[in-house]
Structures are given as C-alpha cells and as structure tokens.
PDB file of N, CA and C in Angstrom:
ATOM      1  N   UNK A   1       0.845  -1.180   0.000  1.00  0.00           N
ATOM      2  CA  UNK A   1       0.000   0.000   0.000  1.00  0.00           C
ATOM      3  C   UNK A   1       0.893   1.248   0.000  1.00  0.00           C
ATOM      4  N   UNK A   2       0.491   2.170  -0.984  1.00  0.00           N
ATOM      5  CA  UNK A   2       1.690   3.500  -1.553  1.00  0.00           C
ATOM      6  C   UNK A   2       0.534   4.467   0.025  1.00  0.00           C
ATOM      7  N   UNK A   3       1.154   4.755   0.930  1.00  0.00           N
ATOM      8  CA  UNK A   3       0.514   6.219   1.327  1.00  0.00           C
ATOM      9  C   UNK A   3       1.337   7.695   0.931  1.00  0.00           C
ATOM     10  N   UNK A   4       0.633   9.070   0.726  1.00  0.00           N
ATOM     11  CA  UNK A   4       1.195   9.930   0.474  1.00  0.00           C
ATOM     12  C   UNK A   4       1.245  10.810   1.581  1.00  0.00           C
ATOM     13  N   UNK A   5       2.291  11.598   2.010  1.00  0.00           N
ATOM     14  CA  UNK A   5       2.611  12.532   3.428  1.00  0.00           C
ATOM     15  C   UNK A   5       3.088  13.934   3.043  1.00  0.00           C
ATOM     16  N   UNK A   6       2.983  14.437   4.135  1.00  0.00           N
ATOM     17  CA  UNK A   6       3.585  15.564   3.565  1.00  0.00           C
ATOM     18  C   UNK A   6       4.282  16.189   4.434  1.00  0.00           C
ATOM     19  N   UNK A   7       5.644  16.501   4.207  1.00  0.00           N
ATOM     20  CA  UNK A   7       6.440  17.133   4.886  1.00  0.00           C
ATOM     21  C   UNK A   7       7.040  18.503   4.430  1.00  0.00           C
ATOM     22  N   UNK A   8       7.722  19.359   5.221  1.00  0.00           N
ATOM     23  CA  UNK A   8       8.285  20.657   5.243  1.00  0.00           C
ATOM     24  C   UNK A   8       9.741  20.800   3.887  1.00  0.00           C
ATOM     25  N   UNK A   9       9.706  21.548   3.077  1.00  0.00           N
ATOM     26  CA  UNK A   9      10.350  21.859   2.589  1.00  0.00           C
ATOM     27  C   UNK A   9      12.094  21.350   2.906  1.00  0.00           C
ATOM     28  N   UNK A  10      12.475  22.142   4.353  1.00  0.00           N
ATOM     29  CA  UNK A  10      13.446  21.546   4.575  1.00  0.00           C
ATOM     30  C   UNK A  10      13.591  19.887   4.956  1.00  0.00           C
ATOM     31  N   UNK A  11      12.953  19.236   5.261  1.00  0.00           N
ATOM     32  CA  UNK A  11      12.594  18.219   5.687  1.00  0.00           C
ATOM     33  C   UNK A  11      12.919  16.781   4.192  1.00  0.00           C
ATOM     34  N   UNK A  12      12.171  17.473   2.654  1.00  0.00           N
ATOM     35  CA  UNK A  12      12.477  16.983   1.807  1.00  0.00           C
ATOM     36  C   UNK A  12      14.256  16.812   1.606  1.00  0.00           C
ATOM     37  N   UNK A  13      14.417  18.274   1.715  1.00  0.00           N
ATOM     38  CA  UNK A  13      16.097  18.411   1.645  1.00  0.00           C
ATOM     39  C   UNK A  13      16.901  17.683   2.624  1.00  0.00           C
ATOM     40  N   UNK A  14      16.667  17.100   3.481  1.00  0.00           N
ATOM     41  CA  UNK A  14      17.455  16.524   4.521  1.00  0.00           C
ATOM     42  C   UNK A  14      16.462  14.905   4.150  1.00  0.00           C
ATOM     43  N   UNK A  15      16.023  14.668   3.229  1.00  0.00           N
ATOM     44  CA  UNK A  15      15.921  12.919   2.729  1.00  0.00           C
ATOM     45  C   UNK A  15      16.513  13.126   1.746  1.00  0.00           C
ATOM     46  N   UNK A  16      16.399  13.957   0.773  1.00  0.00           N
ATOM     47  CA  UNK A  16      17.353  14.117  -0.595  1.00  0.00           C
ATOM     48  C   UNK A  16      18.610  13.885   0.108  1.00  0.00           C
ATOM     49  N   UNK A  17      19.159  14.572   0.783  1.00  0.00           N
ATOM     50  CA  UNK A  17      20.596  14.237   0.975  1.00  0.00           C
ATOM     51  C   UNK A  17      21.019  12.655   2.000  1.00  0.00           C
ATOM     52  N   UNK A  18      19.976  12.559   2.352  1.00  0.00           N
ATOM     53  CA  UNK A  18      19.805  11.050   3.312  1.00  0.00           C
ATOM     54  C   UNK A  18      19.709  10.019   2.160  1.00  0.00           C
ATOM     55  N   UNK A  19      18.747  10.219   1.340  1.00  0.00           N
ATOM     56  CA  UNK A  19      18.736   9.268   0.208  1.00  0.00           C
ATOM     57  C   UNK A  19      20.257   8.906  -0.476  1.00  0.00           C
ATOM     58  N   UNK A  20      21.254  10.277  -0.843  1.00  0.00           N
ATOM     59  CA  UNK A  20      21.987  10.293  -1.577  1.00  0.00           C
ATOM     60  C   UNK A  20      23.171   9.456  -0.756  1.00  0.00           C
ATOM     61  N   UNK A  21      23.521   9.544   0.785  1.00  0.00           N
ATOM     62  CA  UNK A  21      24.511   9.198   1.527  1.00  0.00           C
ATOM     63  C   UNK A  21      24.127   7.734   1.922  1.00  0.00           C
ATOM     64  N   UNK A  22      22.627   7.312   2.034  1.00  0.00           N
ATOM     65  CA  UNK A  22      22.869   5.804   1.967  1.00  0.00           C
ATOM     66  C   UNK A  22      22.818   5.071   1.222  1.00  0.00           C
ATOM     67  N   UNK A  23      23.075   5.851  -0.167  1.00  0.00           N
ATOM     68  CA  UNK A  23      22.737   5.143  -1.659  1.00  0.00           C
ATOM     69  C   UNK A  23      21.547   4.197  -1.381  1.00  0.00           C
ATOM     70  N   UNK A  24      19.879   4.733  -1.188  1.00  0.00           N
ATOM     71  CA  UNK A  24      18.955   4.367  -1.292  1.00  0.00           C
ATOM     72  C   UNK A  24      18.227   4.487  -2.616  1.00  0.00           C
ATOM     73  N   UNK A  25      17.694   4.030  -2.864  1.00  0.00           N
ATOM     74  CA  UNK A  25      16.958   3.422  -4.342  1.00  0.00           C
ATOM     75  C   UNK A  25      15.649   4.498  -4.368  1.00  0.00           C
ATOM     76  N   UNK A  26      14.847   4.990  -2.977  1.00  0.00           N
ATOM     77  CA  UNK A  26      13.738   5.679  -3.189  1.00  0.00           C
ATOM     78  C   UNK A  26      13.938   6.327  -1.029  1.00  0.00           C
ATOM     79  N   UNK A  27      12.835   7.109  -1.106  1.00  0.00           N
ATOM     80  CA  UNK A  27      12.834   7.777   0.271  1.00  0.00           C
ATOM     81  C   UNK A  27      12.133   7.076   0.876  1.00  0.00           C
ATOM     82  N   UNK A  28      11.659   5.644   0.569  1.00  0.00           N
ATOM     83  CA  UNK A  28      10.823   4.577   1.799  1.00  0.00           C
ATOM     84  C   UNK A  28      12.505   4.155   2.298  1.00  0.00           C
ATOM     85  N   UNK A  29      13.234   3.555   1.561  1.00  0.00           N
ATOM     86  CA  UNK A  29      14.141   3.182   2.002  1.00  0.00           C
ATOM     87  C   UNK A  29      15.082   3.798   2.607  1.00  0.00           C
ATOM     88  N   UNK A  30      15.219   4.479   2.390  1.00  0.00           N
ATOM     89  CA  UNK A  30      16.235   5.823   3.404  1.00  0.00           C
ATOM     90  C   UNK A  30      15.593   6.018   5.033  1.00  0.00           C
ATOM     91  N   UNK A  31      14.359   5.952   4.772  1.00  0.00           N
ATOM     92  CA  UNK A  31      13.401   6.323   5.847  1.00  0.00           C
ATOM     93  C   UNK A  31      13.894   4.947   6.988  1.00  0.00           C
ATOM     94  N   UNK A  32      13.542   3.400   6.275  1.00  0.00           N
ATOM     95  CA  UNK A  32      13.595   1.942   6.331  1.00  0.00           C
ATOM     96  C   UNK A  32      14.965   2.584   7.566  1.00  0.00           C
ATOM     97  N   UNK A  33      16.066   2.561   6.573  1.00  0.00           N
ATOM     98  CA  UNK A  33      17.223   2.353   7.147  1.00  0.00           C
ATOM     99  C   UNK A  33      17.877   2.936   8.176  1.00  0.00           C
ATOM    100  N   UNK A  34      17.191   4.091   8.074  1.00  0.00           N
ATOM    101  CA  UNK A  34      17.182   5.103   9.654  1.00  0.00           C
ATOM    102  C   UNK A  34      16.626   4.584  10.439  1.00  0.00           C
ATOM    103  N   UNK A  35      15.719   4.366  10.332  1.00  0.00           N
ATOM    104  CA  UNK A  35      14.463   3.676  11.261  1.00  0.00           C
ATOM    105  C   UNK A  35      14.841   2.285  11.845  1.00  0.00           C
ATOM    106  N   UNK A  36      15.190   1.499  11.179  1.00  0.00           N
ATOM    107  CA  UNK A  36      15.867   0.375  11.738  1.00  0.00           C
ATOM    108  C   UNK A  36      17.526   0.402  12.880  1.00  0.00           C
ATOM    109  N   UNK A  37      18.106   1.462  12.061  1.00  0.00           N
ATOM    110  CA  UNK A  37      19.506   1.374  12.659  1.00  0.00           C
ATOM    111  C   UNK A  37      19.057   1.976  13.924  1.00  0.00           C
ATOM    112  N   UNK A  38      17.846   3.118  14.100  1.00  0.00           N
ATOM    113  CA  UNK A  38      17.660   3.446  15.707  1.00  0.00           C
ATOM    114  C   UNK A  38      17.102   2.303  16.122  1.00  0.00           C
ATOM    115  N   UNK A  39      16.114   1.915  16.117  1.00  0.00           N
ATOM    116  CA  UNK A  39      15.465   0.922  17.092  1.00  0.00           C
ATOM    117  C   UNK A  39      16.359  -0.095  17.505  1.00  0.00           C
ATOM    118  N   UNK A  40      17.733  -0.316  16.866  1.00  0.00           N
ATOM    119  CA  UNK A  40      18.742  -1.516  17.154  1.00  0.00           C
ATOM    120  C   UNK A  40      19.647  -0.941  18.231  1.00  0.00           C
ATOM    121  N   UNK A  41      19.278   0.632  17.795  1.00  0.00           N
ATOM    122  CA  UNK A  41      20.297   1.022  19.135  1.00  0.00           C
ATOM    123  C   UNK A  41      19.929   1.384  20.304  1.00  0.00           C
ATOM    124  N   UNK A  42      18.686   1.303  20.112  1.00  0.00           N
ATOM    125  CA  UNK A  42      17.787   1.091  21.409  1.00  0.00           C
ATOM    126  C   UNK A  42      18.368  -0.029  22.392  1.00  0.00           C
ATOM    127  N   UNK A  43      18.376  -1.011  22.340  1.00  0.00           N
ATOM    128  CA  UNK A  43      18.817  -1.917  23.130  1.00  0.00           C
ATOM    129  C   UNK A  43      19.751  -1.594  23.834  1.00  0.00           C
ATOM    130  N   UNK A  44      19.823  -1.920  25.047  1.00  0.00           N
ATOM    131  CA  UNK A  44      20.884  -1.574  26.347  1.00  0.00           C
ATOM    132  C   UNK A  44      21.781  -2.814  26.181  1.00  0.00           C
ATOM    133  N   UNK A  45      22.956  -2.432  26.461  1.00  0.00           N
ATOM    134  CA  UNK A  45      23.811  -3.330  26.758  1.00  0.00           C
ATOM    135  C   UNK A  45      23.683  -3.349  28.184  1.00  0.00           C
ATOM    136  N   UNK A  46      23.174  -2.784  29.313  1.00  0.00           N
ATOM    137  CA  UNK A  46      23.537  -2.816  30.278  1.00  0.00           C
ATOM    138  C   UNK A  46      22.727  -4.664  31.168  1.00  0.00           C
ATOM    139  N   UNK A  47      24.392  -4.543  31.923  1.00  0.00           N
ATOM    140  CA  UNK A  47      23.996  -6.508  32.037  1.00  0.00           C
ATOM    141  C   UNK A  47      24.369  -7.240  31.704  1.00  0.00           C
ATOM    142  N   UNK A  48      25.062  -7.217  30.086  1.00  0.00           N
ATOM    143  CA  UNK A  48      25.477  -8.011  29.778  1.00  0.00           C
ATOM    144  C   UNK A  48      26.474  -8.686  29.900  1.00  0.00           C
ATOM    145  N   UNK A  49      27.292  -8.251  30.821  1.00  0.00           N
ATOM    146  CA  UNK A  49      28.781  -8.866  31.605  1.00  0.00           C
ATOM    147  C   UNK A  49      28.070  -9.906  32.861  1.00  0.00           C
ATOM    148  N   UNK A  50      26.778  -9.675  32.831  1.00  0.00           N
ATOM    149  CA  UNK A  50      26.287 -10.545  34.118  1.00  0.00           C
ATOM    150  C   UNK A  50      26.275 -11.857  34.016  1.00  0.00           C
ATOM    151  N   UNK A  51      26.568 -12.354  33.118  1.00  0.00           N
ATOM    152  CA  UNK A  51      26.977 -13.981  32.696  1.00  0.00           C
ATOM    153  C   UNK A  51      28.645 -14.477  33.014  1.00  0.00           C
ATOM    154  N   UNK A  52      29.214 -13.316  33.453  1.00  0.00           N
ATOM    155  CA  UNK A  52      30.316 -13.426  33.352  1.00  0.00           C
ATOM    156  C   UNK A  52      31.021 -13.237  34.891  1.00  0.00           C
ATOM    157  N   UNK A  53      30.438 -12.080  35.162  1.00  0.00           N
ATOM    158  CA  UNK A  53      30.688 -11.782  37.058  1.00  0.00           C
ATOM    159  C   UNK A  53      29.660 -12.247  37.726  1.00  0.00           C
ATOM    160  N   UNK A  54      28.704 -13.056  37.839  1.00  0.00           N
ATOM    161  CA  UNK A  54      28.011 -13.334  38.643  1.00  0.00           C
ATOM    162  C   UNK A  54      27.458 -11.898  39.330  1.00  0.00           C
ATOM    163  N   UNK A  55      27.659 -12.276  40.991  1.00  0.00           N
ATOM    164  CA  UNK A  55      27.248 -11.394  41.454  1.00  0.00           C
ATOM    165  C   UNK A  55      28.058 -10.517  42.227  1.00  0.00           C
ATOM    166  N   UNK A  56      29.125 -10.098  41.764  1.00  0.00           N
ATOM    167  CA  UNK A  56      30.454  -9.728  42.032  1.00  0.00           C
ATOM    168  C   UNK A  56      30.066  -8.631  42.158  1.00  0.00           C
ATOM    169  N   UNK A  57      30.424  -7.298  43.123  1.00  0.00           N
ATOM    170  CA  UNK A  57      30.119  -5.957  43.206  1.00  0.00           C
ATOM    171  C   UNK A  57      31.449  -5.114  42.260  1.00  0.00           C
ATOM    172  N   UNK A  58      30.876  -3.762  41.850  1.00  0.00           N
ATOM    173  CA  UNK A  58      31.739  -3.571  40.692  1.00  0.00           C
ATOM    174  C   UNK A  58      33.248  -3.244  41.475  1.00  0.00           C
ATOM    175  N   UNK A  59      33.281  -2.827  42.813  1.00  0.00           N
ATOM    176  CA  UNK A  59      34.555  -2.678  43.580  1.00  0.00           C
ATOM    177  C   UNK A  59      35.749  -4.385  43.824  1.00  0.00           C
ATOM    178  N   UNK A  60      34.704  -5.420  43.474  1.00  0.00           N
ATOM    179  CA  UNK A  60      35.725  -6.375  43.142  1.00  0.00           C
ATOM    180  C   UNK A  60      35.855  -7.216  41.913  1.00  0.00           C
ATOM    181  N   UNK A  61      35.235  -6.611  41.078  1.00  0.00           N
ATOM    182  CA  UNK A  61      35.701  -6.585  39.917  1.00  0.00           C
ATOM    183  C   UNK A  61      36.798  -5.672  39.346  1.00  0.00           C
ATOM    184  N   UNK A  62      36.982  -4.730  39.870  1.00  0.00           N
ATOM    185  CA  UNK A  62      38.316  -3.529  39.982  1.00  0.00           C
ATOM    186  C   UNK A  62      39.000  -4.197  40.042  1.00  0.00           C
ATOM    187  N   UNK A  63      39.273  -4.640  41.150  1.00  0.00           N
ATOM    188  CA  UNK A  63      40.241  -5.437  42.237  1.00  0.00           C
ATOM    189  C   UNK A  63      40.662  -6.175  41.053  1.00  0.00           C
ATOM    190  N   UNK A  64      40.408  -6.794  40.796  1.00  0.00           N
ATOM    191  CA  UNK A  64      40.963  -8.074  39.790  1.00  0.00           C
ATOM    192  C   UNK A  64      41.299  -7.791  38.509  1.00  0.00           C
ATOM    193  N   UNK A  65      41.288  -6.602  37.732  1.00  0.00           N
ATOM    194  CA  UNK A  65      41.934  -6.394  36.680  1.00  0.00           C
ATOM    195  C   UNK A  65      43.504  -6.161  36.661  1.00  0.00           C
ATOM    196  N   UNK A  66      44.085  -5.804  37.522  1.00  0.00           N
ATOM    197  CA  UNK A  66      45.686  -5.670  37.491  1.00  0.00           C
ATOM    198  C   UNK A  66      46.110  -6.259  38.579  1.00  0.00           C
ATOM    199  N   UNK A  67      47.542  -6.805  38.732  1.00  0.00           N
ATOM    200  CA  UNK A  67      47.739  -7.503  39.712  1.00  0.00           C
ATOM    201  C   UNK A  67      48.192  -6.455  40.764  1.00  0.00           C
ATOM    202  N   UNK A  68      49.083  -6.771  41.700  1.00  0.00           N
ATOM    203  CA  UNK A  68      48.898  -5.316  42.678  1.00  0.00           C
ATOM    204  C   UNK A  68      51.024  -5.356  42.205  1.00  0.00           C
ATOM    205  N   UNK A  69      51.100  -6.480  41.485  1.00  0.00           N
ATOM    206  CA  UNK A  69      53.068  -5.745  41.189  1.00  0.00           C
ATOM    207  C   UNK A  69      52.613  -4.951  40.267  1.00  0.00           C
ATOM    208  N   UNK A  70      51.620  -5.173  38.869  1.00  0.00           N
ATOM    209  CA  UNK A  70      51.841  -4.178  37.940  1.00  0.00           C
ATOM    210  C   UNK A  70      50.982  -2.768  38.214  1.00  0.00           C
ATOM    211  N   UNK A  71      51.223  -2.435  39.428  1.00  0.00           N
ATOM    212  CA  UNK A  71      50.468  -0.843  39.930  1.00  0.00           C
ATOM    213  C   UNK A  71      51.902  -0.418  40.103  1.00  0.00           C
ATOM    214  N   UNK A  72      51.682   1.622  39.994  1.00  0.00           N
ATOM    215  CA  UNK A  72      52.787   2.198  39.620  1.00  0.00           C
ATOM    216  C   UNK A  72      52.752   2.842  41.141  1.00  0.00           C
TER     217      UNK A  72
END
C-alpha cells in the first residue's frame, strides 16, 4: 500500500541528501534504514557482563583487573 505525506520543505532536503549518503533506491528506504539502525540502538547493553561476574560488586571486579606488582 503507496501512502502519500507531507512534509516541510526543509525536511524533503534533509531525505534528498539522506537518500543520496545511503545510496537508497527511493525515500521509503532511506526512511527503512534510519528507522531500523535506531530501534537496534535502542537496546541496552547494560547486564550483559552478568553472565560473566556473577554477582560480584563492581569494587571487586576492579580489584581483579591488574595484579597489585603491575600498579605504579
């Protein structure tokens, strides 16, 4: 289904040049590809080390990145 919209003058000019920089084929797809790359960056990484430290508090997880000879 084609719908038609309407946007602001400048608004065209900033997909014309969006179109041109993601070498998109038409302005659904330019639109597509913006639209997708945010919603992916939506996702939090936060946590995801939690498979890894258990339930380690982040003060001993410090602890354990350098040994205490290689401190200056």
């Amino acid at each position: 289904m084609v719908t038609t919209i309407q946007v602001d003058e400048k608004t065209i000019l900033i997909l014309k040049k969006l179109k041109e920089v993601l070498a998109a084929s038409s302005y659904d797809e330019a639109i597509t590809k913006i639209a997708i790359k945010h919603i992916r960056s939506e996702k939090s990484m936060a946590g995801s080390l939690k498979k890894y430290t258990g339930k380690l508090s982040k003060k001993e997880i410090l602890e354990d990145l350098r040994d205490k000879n290689d401190r200056v």
